[in-house]
Protein backbone atom coordinates (compact mmCIF):
# COMPACT_ATOMS: atom_id res chain seq x y z
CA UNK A 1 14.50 7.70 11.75
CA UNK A 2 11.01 8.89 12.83
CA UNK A 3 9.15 11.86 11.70
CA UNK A 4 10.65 13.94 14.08
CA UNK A 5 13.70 13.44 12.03
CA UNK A 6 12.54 14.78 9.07
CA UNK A 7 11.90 18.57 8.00
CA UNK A 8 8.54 18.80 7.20
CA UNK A 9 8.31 21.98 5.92
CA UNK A 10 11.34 21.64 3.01
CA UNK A 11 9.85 18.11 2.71
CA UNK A 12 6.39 19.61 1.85
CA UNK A 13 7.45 22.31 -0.70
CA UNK A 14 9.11 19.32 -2.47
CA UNK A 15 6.08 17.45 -2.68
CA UNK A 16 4.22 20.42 -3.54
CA UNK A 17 1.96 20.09 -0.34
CA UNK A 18 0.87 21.81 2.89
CA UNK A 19 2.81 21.08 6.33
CA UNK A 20 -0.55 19.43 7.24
CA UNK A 21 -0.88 17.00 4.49
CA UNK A 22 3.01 16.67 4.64
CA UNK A 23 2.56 15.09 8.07
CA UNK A 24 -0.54 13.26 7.58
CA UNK A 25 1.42 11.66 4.80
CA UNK A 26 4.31 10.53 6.92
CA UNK A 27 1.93 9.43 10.03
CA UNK A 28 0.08 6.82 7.72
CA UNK A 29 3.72 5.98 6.42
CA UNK A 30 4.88 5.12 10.01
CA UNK A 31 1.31 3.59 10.27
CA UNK A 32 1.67 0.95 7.66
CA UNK A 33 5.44 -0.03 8.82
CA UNK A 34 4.16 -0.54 12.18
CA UNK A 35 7.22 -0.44 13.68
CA UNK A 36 8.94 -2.31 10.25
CA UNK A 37 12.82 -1.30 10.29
CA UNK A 38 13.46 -0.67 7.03
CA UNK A 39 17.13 0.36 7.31
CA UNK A 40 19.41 -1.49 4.51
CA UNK A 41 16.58 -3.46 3.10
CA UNK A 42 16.13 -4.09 -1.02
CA UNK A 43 12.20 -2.58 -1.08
CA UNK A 44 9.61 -2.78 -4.44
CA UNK A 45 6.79 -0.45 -4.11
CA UNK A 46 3.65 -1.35 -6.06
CA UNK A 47 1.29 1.00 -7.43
CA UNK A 48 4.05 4.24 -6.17
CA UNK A 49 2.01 6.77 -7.28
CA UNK A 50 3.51 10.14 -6.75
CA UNK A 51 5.94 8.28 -5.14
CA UNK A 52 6.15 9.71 -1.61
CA UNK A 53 6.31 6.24 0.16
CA UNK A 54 9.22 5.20 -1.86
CA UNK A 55 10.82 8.77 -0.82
CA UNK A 56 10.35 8.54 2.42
CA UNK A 57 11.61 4.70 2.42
CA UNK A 58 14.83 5.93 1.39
CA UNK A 59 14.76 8.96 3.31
CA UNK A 60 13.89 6.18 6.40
CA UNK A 61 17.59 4.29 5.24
CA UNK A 62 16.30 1.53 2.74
CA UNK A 63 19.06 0.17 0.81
CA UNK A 64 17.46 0.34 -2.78
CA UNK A 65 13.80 1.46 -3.39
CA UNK A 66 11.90 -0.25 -7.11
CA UNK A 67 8.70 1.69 -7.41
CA UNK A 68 6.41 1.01 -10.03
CA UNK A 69 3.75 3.25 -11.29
CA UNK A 70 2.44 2.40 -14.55
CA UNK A 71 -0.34 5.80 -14.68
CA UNK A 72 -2.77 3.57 -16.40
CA UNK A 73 -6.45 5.29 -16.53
CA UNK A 74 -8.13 5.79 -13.37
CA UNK A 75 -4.89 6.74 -12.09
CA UNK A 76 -2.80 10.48 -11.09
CA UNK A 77 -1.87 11.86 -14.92
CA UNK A 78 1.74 13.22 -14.51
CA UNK A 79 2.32 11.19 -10.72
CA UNK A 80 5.18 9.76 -12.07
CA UNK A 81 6.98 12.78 -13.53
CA UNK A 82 6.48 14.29 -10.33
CA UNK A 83 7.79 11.63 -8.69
CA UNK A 84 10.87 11.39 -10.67
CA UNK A 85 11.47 15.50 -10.16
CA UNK A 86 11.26 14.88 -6.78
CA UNK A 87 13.54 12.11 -6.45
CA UNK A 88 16.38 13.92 -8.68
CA UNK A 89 15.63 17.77 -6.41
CA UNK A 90 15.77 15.18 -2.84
CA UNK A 91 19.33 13.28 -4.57
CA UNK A 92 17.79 10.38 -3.73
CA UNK A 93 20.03 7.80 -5.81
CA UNK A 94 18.57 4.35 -4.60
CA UNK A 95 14.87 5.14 -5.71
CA UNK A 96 14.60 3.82 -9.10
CA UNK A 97 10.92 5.02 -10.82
CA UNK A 98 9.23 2.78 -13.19
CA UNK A 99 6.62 3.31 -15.68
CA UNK A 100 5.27 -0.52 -15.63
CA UNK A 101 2.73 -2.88 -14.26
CA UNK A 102 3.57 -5.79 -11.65
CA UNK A 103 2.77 -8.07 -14.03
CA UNK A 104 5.24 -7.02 -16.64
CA UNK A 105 8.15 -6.47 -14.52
CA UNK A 106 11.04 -8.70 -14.78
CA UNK A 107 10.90 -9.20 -10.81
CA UNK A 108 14.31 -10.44 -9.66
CA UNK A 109 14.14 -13.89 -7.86
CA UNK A 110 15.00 -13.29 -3.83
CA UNK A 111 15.84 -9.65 -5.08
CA UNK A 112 13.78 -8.07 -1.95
CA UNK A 113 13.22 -7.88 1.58
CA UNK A 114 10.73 -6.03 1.32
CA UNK A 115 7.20 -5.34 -1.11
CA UNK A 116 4.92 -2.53 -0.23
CA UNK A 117 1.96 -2.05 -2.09
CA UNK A 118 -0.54 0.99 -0.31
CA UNK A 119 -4.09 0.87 -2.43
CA UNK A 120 -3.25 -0.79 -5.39
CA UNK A 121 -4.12 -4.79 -4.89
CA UNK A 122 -6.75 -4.30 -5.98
CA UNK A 123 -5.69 -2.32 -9.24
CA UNK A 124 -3.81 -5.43 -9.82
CA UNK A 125 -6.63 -7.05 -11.66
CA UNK A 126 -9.29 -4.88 -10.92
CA UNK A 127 -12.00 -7.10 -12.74
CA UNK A 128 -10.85 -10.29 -11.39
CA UNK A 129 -10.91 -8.48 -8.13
CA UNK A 130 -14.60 -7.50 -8.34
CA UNK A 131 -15.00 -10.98 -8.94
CA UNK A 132 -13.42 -12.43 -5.77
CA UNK A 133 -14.12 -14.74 -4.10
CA UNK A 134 -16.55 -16.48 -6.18
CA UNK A 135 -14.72 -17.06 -9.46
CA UNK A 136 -12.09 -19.44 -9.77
CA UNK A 137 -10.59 -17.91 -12.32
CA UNK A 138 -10.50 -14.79 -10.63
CA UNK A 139 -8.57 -16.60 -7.48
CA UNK A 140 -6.22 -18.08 -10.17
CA UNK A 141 -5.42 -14.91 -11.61
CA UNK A 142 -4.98 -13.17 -8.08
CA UNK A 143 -2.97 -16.30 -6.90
CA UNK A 144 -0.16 -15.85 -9.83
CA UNK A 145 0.25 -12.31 -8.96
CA UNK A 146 0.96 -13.33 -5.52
CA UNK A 147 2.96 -15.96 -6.09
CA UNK A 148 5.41 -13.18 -8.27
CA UNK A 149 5.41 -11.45 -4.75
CA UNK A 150 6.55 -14.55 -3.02
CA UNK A 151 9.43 -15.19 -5.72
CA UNK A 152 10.56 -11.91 -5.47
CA UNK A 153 11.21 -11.97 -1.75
CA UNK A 154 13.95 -13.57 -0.14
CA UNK A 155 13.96 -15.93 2.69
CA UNK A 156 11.18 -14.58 5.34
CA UNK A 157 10.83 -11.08 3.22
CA UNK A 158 7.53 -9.08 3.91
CA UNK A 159 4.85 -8.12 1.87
CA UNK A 160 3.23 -5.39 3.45
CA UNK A 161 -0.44 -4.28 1.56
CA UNK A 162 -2.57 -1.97 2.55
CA UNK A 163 -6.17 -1.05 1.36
CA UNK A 164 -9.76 -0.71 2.17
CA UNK A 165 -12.02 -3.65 2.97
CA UNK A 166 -15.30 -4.26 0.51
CA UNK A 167 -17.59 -4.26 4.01
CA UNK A 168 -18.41 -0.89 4.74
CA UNK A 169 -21.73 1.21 6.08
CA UNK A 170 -21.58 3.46 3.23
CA UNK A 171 -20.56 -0.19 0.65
CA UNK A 172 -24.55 -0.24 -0.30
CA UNK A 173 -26.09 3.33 -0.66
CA UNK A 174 -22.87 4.66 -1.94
CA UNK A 175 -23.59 2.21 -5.14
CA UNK A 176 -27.49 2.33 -5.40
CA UNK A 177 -28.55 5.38 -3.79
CA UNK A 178 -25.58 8.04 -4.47
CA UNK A 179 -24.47 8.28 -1.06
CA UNK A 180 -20.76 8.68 -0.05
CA UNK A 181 -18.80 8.26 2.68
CA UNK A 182 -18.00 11.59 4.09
CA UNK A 183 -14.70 10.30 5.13
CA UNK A 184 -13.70 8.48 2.12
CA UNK A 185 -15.91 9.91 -0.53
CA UNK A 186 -14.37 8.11 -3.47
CA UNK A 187 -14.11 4.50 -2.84
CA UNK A 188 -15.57 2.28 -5.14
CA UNK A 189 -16.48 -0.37 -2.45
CA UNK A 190 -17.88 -2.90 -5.05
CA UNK A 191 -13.95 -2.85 -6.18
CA UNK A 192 -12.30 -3.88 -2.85
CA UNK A 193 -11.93 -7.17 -0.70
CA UNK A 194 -11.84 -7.98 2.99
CA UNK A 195 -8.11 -8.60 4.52
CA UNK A 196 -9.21 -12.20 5.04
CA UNK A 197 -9.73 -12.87 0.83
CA UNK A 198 -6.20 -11.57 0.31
CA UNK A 199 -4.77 -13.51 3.48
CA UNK A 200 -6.15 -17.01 1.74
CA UNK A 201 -5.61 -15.96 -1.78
CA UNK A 202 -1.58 -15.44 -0.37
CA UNK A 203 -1.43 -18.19 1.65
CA UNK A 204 -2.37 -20.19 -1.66
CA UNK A 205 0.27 -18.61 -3.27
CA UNK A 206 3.20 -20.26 -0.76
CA UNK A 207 2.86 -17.23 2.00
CA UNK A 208 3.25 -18.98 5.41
CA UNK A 209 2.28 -16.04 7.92
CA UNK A 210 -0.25 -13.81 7.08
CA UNK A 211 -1.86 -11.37 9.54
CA UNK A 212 -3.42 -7.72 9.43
CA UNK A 213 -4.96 -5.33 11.47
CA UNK A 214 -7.63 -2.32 11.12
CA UNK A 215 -6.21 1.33 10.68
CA UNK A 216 -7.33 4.76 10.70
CA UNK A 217 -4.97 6.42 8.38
CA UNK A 218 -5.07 9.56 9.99
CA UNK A 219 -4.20 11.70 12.79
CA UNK A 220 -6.96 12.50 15.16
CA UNK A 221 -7.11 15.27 17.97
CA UNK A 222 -5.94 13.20 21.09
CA UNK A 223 -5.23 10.03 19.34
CA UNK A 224 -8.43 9.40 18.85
CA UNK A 225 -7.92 7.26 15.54
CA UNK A 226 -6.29 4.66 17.98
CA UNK A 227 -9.74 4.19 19.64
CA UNK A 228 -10.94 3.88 15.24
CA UNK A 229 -8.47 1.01 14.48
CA UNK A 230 -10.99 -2.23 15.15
CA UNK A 231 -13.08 -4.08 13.07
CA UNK A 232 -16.47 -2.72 14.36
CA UNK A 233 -15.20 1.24 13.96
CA UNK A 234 -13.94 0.47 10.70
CA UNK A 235 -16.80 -0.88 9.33
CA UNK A 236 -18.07 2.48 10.32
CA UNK A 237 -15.81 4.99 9.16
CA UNK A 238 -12.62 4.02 6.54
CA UNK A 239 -12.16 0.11 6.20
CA UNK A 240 -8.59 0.23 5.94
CA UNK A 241 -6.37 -2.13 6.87
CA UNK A 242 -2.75 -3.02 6.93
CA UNK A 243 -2.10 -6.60 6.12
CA UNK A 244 1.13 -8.30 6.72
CA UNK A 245 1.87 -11.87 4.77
CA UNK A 246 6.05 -13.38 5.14
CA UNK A 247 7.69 -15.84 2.68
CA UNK A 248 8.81 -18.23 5.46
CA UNK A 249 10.34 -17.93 8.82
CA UNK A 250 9.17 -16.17 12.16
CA UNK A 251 6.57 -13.09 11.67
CA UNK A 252 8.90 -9.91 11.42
């Protein structure tokens, strides 16, 4: 299935959005998959906020969709009762909602092919994450909570995370001098890490393959967020990323 398969606009009153922010929601979806099947596959979502991802994974074929969403503070208040309205007016019985953290979920061993978590690593531990790389205790902590992703996937499951790096024009002023990125006004870029401190931090954790790649999350008149998605261009506008990391076996 591809967006053209999908009816945006009864898909949008659902979600209590526009058409445009309907489909700007299901390009950055197709975005992070990257070309990811996800037909039949056993997928947790981390950090499911209003839970459109996991929606659209099941709308997409998945075979069972976890999503957690614990709402702690800092987060959408009400996200998840939304997101359970929406998955009980869509009949969508394979998307289970769940009001809990990563770290107290009873994650089945093997139980997924599949772990998506889309701006929420580094809600994970978000102090230990301010603290990367430098502390060693805040690599330990990161490392356990990665290592829970690599027990719950089965043999050569995915973990696919995306976020926004720390390295960013706007990183400094935005912190000192009050000034935002127009483009991503709200980012606490003190509170982020570069793709490459999650890629060792997961290797450490028993990850064999870890790669990612630079993103511009939205659509842009003539494709022009293609010509955004490097490293130099990120730096310069959103610093996301998409970063792929498999349990063993050949790189989906």
């Amino acid at each position: 299935m591809t967006a053209r398969d999908l009816d945006i606009p009864d898909l949008a009153a659902v979600f209590g959005l526009s058409e445009t922010k309907m489909r700007r929601r299901v390009y950055r979806f197709e975005k992070l998959l990257g070309g990811i099947g996800v037909a039949g596959k056993r997928v947790l979502e981390v950090g499911a906020g209003d839970g459109v991802f996991s929606c659209l994974l099941s709308l997409w074929g998945a075979r069972s969709v976890i999503s957690l969403e614990p709402e702690q503070e800092g987060h959408d208040a009400g996200a998840l009762a939304r997101f359970t309205a929406n998955v009980r007016t869509l009949k969508l019985e394979n998307v289970t909602p769940m009001a809990t953290t990563l770290q107290a979920y009873d994650a089945p061993l093997g139980g997924f092919d599949l772990i998506i978590s889309v701006a929420s690593v580094n809600h994970l531990d978000e102090e230990s994450c301010i603290g990367l790389p430098g502390s060693a205790a805040a690599r330990k902590s990161y490392i356990e909570l990665f290592r829970k992703f690599h027990d719950a996937l089965t043999d050569g499951g995915l973990l696919i995370a995306a976020d926004c790096g720390r390295a960013n024009l706007f990183a400094w002023p935005a912190r000192r001098l009050g000034i935002r990125n127009p483009l991503a006004p709200t980012v606490e870029w003190w509170k982020h890490q570069q793709p490459r401190v999650w890629g060792e931090l997961l290797a450490a954790a028993g990850f064999s393959r870890c790669s990612w790649r630079w993103v511009f999350p939205s659509p842009l008149w003539l494709g022009a967020d293609r010509l955004l998605s490097n490293a130099p261009l990120a730096y310069l506008s959103t610093s996301f990323f998409v970063l792929n990391a498999q349990r063993t076996g050949h790189m989906v």
